[in-house]
PDB file of N, CA and C in Angstrom:
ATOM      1  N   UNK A   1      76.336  94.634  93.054  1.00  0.00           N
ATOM      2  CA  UNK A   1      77.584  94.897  92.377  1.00  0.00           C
ATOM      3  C   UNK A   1      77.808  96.400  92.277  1.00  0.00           C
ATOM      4  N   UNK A   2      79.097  97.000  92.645  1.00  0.00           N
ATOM      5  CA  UNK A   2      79.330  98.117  92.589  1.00  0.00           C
ATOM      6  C   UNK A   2      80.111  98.455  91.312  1.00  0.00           C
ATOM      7  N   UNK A   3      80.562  98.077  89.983  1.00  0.00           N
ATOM      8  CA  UNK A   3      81.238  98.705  89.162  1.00  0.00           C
ATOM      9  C   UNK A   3      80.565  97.706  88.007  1.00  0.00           C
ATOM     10  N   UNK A   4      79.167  97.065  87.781  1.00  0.00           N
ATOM     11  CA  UNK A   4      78.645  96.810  86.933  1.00  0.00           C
ATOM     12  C   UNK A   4      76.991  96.791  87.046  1.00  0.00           C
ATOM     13  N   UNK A   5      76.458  97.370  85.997  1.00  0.00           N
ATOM     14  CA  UNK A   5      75.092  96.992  85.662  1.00  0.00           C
ATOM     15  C   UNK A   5      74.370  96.443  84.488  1.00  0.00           C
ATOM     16  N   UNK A   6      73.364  96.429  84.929  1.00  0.00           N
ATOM     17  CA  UNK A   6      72.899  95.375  83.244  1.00  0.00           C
ATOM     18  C   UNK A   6      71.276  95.718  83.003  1.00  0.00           C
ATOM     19  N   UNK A   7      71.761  96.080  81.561  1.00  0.00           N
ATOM     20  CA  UNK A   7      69.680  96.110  81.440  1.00  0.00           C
ATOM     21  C   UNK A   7      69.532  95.413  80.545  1.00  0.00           C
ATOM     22  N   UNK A   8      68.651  94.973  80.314  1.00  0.00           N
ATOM     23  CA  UNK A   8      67.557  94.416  78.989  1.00  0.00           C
ATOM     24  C   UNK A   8      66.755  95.319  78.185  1.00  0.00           C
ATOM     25  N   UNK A   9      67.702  95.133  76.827  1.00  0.00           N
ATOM     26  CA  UNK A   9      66.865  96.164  75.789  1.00  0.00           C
ATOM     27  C   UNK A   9      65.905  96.283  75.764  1.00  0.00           C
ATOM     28  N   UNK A  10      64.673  97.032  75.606  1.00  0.00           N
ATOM     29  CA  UNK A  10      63.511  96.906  74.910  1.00  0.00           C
ATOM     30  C   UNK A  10      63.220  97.298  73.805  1.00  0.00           C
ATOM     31  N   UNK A  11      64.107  97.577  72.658  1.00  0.00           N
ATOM     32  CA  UNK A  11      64.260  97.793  71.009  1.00  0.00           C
ATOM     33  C   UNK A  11      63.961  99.366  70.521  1.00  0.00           C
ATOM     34  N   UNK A  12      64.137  99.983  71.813  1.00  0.00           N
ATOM     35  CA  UNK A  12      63.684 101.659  71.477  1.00  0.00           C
ATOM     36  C   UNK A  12      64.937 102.583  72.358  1.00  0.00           C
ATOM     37  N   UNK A  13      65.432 101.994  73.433  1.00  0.00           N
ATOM     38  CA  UNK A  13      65.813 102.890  74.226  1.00  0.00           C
ATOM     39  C   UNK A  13      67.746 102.408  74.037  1.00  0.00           C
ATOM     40  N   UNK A  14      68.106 104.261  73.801  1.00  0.00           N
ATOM     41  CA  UNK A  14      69.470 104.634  74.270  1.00  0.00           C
ATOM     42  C   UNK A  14      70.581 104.632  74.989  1.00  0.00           C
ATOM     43  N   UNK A  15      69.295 105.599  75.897  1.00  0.00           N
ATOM     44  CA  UNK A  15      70.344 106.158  76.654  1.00  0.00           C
ATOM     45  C   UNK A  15      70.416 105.405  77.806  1.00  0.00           C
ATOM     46  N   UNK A  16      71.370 105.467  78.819  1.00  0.00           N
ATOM     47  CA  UNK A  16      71.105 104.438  80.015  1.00  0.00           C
ATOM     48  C   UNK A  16      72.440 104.656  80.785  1.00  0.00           C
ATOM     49  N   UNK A  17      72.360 105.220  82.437  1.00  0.00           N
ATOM     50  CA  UNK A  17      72.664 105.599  83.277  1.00  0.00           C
ATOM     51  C   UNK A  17      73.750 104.700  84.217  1.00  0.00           C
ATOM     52  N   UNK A  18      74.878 105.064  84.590  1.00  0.00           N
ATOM     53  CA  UNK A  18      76.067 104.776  85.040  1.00  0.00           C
ATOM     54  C   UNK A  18      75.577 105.149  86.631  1.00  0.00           C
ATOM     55  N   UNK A  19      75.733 103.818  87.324  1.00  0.00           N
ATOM     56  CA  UNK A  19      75.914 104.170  88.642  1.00  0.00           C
ATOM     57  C   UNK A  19      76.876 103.966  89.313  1.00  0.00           C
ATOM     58  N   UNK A  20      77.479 103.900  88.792  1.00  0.00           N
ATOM     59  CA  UNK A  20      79.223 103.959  89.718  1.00  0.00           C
ATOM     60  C   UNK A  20      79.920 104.885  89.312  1.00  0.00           C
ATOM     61  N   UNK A  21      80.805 105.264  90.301  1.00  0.00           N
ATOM     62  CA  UNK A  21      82.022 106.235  89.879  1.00  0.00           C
ATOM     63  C   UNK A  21      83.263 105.665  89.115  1.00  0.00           C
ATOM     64  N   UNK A  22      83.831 106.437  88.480  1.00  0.00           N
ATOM     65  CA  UNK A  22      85.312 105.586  87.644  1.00  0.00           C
ATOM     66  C   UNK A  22      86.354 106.579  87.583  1.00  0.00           C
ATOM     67  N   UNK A  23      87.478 106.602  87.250  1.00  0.00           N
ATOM     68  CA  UNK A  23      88.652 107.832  87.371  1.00  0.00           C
ATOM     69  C   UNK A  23      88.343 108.442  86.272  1.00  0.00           C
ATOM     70  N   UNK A  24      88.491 107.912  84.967  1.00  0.00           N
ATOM     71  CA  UNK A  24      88.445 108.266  83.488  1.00  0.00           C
ATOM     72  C   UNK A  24      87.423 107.876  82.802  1.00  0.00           C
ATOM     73  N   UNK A  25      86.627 108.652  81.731  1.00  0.00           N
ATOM     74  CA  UNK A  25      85.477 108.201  80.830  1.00  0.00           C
ATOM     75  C   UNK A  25      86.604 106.642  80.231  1.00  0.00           C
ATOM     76  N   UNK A  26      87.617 106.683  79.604  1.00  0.00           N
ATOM     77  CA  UNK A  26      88.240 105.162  79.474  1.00  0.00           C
ATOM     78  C   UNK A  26      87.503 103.976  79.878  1.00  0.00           C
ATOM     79  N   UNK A  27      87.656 104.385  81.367  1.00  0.00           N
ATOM     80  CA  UNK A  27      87.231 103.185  82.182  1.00  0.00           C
ATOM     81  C   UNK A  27      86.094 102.513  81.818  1.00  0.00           C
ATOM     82  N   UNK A  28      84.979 102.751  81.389  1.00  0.00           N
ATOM     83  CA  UNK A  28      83.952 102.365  81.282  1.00  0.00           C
ATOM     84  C   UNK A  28      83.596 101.886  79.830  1.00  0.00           C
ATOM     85  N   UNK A  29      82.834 100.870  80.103  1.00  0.00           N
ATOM     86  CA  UNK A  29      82.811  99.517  78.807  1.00  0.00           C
ATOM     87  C   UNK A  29      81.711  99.259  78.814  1.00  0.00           C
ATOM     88  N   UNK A  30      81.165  99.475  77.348  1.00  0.00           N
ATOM     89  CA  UNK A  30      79.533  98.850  77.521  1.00  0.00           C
ATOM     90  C   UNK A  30      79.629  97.889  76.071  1.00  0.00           C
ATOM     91  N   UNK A  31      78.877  96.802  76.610  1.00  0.00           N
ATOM     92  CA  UNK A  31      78.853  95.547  76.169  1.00  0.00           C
ATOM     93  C   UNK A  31      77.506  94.811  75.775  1.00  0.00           C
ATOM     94  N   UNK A  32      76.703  95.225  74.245  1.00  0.00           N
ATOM     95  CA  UNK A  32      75.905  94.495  74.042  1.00  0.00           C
ATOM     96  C   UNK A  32      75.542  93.057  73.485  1.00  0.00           C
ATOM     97  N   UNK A  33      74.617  92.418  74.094  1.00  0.00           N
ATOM     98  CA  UNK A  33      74.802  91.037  73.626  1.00  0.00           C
ATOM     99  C   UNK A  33      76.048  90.139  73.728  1.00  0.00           C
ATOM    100  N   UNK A  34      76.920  90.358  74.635  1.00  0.00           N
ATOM    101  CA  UNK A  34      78.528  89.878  74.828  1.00  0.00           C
ATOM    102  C   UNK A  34      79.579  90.942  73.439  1.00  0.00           C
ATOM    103  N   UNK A  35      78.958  91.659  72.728  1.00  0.00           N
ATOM    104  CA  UNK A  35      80.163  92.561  71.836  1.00  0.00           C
ATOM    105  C   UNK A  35      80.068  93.734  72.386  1.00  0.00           C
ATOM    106  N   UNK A  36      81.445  94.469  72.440  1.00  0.00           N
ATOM    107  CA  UNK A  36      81.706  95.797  72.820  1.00  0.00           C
ATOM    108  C   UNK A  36      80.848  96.539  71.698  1.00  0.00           C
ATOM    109  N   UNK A  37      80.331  97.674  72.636  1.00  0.00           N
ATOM    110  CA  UNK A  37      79.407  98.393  71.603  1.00  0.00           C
ATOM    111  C   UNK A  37      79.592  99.868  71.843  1.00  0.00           C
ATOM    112  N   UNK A  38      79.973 100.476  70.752  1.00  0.00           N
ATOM    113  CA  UNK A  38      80.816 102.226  70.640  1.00  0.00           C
ATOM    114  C   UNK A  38      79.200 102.680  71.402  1.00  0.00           C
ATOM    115  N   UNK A  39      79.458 104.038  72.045  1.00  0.00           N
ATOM    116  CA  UNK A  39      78.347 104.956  72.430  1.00  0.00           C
ATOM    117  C   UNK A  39      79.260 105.978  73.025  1.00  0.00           C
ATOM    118  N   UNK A  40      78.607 107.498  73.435  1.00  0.00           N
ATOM    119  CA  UNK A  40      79.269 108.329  74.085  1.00  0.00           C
ATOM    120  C   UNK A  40      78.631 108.862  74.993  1.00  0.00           C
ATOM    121  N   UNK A  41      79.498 109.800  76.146  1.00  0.00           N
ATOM    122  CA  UNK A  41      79.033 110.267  76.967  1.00  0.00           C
ATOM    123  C   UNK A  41      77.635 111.314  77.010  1.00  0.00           C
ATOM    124  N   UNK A  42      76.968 111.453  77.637  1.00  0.00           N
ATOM    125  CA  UNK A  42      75.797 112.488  77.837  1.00  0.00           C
ATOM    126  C   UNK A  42      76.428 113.648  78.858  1.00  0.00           C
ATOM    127  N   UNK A  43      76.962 113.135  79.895  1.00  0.00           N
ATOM    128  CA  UNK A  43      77.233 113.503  80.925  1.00  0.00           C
ATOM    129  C   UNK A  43      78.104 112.539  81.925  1.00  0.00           C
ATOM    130  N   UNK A  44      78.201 112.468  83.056  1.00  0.00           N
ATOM    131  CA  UNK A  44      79.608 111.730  83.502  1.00  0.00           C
ATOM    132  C   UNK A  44      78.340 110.373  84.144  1.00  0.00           C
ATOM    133  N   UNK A  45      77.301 110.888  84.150  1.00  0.00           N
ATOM    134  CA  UNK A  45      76.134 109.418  85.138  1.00  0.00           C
ATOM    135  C   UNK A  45      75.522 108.863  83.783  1.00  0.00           C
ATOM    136  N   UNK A  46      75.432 109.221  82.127  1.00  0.00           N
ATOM    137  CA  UNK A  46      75.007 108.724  81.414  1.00  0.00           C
ATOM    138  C   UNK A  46      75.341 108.637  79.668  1.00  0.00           C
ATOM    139  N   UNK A  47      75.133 107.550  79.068  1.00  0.00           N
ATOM    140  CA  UNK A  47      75.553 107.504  77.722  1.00  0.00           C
ATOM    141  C   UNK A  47      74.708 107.219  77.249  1.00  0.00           C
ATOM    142  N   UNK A  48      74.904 107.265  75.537  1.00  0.00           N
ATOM    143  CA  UNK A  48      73.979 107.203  75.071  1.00  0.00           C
ATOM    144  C   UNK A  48      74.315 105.777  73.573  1.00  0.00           C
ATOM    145  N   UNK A  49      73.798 104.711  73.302  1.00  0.00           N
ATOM    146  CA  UNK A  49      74.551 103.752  72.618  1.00  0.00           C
ATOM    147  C   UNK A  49      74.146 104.511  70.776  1.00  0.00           C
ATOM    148  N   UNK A  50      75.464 104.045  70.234  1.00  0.00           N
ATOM    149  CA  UNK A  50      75.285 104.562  68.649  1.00  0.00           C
ATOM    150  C   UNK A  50      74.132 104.131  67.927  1.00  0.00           C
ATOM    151  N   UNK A  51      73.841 102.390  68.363  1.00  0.00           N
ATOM    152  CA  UNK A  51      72.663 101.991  68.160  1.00  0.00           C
ATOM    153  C   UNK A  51      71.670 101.551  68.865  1.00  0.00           C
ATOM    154  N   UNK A  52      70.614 101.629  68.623  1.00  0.00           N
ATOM    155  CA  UNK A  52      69.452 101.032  69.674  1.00  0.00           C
ATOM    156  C   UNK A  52      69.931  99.013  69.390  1.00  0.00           C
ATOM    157  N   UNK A  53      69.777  98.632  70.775  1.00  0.00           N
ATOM    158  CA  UNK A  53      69.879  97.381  70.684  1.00  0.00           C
ATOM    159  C   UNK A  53      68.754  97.028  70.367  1.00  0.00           C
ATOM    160  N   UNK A  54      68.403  95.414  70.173  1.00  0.00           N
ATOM    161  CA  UNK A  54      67.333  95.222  69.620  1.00  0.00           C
ATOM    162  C   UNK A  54      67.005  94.108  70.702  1.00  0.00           C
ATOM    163  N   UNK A  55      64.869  94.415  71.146  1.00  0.00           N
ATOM    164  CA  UNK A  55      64.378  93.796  72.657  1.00  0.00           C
ATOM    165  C   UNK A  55      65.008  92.462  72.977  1.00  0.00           C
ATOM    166  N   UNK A  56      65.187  93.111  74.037  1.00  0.00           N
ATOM    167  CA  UNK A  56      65.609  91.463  74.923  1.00  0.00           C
ATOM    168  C   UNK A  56      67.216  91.085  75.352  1.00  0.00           C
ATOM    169  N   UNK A  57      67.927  92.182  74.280  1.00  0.00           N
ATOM    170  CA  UNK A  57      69.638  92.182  74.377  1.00  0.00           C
ATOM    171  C   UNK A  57      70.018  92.473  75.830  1.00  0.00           C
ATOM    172  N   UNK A  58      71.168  91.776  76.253  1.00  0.00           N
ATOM    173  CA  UNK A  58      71.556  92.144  77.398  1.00  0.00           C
ATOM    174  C   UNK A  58      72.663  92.959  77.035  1.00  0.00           C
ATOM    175  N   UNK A  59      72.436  94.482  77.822  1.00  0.00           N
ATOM    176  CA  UNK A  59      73.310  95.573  78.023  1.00  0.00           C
ATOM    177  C   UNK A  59      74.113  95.107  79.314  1.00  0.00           C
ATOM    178  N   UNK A  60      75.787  95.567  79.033  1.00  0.00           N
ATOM    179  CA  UNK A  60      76.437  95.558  80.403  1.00  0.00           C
ATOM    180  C   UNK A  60      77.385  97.050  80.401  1.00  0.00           C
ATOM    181  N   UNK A  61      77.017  97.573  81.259  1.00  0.00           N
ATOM    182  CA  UNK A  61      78.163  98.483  81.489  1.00  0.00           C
ATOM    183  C   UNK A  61      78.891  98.199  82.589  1.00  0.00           C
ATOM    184  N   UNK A  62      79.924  98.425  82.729  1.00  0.00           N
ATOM    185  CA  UNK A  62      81.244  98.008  83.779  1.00  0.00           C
ATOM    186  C   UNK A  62      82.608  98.968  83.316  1.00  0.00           C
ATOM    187  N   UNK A  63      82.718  99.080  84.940  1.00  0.00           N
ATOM    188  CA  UNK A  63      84.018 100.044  85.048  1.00  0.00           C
ATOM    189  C   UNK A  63      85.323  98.762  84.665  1.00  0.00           C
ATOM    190  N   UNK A  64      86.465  99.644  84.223  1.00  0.00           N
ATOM    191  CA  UNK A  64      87.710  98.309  83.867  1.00  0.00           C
ATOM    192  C   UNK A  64      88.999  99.471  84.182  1.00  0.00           C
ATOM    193  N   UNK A  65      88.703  99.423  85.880  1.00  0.00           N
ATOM    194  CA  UNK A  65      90.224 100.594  85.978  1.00  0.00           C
ATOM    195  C   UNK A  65      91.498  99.910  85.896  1.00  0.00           C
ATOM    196  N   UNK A  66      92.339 100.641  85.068  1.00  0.00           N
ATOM    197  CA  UNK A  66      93.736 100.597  84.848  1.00  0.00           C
ATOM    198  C   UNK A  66      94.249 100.023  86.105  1.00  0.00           C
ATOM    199  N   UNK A  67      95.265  98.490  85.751  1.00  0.00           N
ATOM    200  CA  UNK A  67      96.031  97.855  87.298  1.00  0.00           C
ATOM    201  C   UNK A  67      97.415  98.740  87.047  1.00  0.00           C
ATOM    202  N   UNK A  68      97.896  99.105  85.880  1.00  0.00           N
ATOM    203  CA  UNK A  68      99.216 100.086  86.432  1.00  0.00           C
ATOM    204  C   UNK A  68      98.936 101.425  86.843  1.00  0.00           C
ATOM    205  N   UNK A  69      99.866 101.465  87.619  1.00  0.00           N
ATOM    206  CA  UNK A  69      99.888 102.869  89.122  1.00  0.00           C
ATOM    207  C   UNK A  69      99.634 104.085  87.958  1.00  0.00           C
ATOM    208  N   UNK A  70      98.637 104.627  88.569  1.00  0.00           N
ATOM    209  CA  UNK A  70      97.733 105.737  87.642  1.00  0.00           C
ATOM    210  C   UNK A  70      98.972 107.291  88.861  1.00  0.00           C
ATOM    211  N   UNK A  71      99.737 106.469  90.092  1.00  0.00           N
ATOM    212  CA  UNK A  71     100.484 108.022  90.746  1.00  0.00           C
ATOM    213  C   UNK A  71     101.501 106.977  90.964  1.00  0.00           C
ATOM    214  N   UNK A  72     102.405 107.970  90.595  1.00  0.00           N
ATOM    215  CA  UNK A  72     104.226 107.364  91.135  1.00  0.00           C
ATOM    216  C   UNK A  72     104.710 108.183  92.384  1.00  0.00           C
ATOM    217  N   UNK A  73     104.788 107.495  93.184  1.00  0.00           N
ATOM    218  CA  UNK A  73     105.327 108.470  94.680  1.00  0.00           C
ATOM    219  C   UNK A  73     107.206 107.781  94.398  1.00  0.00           C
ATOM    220  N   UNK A  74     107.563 108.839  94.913  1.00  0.00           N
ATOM    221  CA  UNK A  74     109.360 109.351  94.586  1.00  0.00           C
ATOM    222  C   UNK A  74     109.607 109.900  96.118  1.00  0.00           C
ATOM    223  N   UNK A  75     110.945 109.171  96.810  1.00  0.00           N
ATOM    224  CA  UNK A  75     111.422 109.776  97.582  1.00  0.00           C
ATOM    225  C   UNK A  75     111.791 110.966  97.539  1.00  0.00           C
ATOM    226  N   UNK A  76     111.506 112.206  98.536  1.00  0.00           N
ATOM    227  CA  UNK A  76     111.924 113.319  98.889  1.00  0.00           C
ATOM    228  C   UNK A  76     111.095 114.170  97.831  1.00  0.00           C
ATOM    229  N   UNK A  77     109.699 113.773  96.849  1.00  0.00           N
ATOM    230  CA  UNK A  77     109.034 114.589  96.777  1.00  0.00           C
ATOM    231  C   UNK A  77     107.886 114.698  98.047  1.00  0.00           C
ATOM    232  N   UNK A  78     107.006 115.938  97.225  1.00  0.00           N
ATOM    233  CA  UNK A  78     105.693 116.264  98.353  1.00  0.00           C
ATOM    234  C   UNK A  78     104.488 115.276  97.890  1.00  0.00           C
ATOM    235  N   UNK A  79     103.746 115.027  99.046  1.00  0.00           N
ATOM    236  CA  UNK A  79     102.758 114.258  98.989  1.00  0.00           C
ATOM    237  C   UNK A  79     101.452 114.846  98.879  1.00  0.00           C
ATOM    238  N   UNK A  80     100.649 115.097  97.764  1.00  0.00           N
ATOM    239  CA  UNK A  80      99.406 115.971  97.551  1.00  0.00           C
ATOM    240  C   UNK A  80      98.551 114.923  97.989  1.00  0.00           C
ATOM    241  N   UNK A  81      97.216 115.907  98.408  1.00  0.00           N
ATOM    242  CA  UNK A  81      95.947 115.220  99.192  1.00  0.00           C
ATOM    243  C   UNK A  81      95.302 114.649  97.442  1.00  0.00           C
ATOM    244  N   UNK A  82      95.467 115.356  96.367  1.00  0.00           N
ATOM    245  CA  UNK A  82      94.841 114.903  95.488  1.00  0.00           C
ATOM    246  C   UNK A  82      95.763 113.443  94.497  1.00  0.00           C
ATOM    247  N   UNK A  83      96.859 113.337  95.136  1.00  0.00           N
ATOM    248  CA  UNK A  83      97.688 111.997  94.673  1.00  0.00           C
ATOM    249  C   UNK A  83      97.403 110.810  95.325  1.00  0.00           C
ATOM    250  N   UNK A  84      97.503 110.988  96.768  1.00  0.00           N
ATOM    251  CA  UNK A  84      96.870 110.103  97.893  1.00  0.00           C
ATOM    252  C   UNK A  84      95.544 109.819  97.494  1.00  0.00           C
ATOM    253  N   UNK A  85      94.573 110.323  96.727  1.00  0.00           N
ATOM    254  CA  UNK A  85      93.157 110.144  96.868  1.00  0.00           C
ATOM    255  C   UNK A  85      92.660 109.219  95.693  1.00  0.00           C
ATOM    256  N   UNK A  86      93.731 109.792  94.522  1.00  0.00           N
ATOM    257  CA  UNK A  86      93.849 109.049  93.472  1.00  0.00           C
ATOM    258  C   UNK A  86      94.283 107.735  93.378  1.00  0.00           C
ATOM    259  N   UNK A  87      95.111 107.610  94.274  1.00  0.00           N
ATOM    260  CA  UNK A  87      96.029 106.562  94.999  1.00  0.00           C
ATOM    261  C   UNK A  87      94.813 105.450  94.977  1.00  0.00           C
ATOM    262  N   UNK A  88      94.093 106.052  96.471  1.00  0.00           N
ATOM    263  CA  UNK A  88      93.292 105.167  97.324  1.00  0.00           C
ATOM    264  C   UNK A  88      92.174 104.848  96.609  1.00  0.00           C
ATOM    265  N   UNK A  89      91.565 105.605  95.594  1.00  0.00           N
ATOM    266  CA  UNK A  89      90.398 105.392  94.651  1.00  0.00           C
ATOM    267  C   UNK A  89      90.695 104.872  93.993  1.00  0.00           C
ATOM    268  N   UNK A  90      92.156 104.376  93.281  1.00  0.00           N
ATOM    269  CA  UNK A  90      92.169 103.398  92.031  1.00  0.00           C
ATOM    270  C   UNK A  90      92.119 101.995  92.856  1.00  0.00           C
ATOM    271  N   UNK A  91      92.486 101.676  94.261  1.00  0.00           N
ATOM    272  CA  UNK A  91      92.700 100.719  94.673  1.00  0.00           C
ATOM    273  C   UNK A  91      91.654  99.846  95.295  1.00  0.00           C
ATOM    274  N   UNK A  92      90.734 101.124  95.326  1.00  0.00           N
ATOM    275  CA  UNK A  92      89.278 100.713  95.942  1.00  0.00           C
ATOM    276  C   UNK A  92      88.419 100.259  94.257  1.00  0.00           C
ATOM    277  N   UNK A  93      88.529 101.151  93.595  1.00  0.00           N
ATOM    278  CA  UNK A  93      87.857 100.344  92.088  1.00  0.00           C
ATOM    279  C   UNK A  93      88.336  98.964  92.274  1.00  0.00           C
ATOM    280  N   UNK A  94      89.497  98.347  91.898  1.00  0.00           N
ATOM    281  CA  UNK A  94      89.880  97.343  91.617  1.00  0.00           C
ATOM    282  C   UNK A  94      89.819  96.535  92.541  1.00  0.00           C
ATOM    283  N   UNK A  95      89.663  96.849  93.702  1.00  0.00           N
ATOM    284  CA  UNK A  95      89.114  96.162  94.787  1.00  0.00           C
ATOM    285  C   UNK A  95      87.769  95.418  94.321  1.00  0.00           C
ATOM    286  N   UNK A  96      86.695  96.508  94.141  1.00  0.00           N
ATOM    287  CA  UNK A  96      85.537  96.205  94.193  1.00  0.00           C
ATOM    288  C   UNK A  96      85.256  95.717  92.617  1.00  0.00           C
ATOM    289  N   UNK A  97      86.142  95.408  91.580  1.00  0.00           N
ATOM    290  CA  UNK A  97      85.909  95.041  89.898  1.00  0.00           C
ATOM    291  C   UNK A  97      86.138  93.763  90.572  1.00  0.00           C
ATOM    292  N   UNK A  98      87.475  93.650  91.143  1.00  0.00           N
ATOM    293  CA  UNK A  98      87.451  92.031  91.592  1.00  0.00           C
ATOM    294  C   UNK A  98      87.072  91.531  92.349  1.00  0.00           C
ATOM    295  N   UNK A  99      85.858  92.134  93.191  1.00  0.00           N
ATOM    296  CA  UNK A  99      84.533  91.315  94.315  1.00  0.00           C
ATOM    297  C   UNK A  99      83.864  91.264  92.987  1.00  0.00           C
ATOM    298  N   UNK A 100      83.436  92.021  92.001  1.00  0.00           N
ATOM    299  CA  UNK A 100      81.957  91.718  91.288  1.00  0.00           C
ATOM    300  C   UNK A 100      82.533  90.517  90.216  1.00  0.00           C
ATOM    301  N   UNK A 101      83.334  90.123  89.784  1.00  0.00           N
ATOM    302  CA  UNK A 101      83.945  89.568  88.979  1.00  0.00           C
ATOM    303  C   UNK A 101      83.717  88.533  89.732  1.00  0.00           C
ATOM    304  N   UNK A 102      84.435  88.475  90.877  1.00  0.00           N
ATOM    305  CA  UNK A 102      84.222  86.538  91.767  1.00  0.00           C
ATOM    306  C   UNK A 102      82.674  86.416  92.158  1.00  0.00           C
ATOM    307  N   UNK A 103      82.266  87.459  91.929  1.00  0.00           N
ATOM    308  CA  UNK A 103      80.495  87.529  92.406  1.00  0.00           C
ATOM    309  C   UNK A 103      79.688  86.482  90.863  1.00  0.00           C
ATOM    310  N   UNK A 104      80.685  86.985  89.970  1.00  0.00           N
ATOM    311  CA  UNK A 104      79.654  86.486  88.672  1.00  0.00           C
ATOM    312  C   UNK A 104      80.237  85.307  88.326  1.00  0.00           C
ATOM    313  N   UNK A 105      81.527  84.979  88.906  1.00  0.00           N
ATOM    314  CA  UNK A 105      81.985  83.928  88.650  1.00  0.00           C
ATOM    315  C   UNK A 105      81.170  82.912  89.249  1.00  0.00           C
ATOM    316  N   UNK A 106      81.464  82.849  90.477  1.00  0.00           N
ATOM    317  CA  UNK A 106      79.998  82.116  91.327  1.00  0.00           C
ATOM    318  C   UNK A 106      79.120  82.259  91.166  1.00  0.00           C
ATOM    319  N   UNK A 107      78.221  82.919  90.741  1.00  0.00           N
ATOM    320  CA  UNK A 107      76.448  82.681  89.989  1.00  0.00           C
ATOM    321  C   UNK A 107      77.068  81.969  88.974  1.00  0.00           C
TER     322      UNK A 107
END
């Protein structure tokens, strides 16, 4: 799966590492025991949760990019390499949220 991972608490540990890319810190949702659970960034590959879960909890982090158009293209403006990219990267997230999604649906 490319826009989710999952650990298993062991009743001591924090912090815990993002391997996917996302547009916005937004995007990203971490989910203990099935409840959304507040934590903040360390850095853009890691967070850190407000509370230690307790052993055995299943951690999920998962990207959840925005389906409305994050770029509006307008006739007879200019077309930036960094609008196009934004473009093509929100479309590829949601691409790949909805392979891992039919992935978990089927397990």
């Amino acid at each position: 799966m490319t826009s989710i991972v999952k650990y298993t608490a062991d009743g001591s540990t924090q912090e815990y590492s993002i391997p996917f890319d996302y547009v916005a810190r937004d995007d990203v949702v971490v989910k203990v025991a099935g409840a959304n659970s507040a934590f903040s960034f360390i850095n853009d590959t890691s967070i850190i949760l407000n509370t230690v879960p307790a052993s055995g909890e299943l951690i999920v982090i998962k990207r959840q990019t925005p389906t409305s158009p994050l770029v509006d293209f307008t006739d007879g403006s200019t077309l930036y390499e960094a609008d196009l990219d934004l473009s093509a990267r929100q479309a590829r997230f949601l691409a790949e949220e909805a392979i891992d999604q039919a992935k978990q649906t089927i397990a």
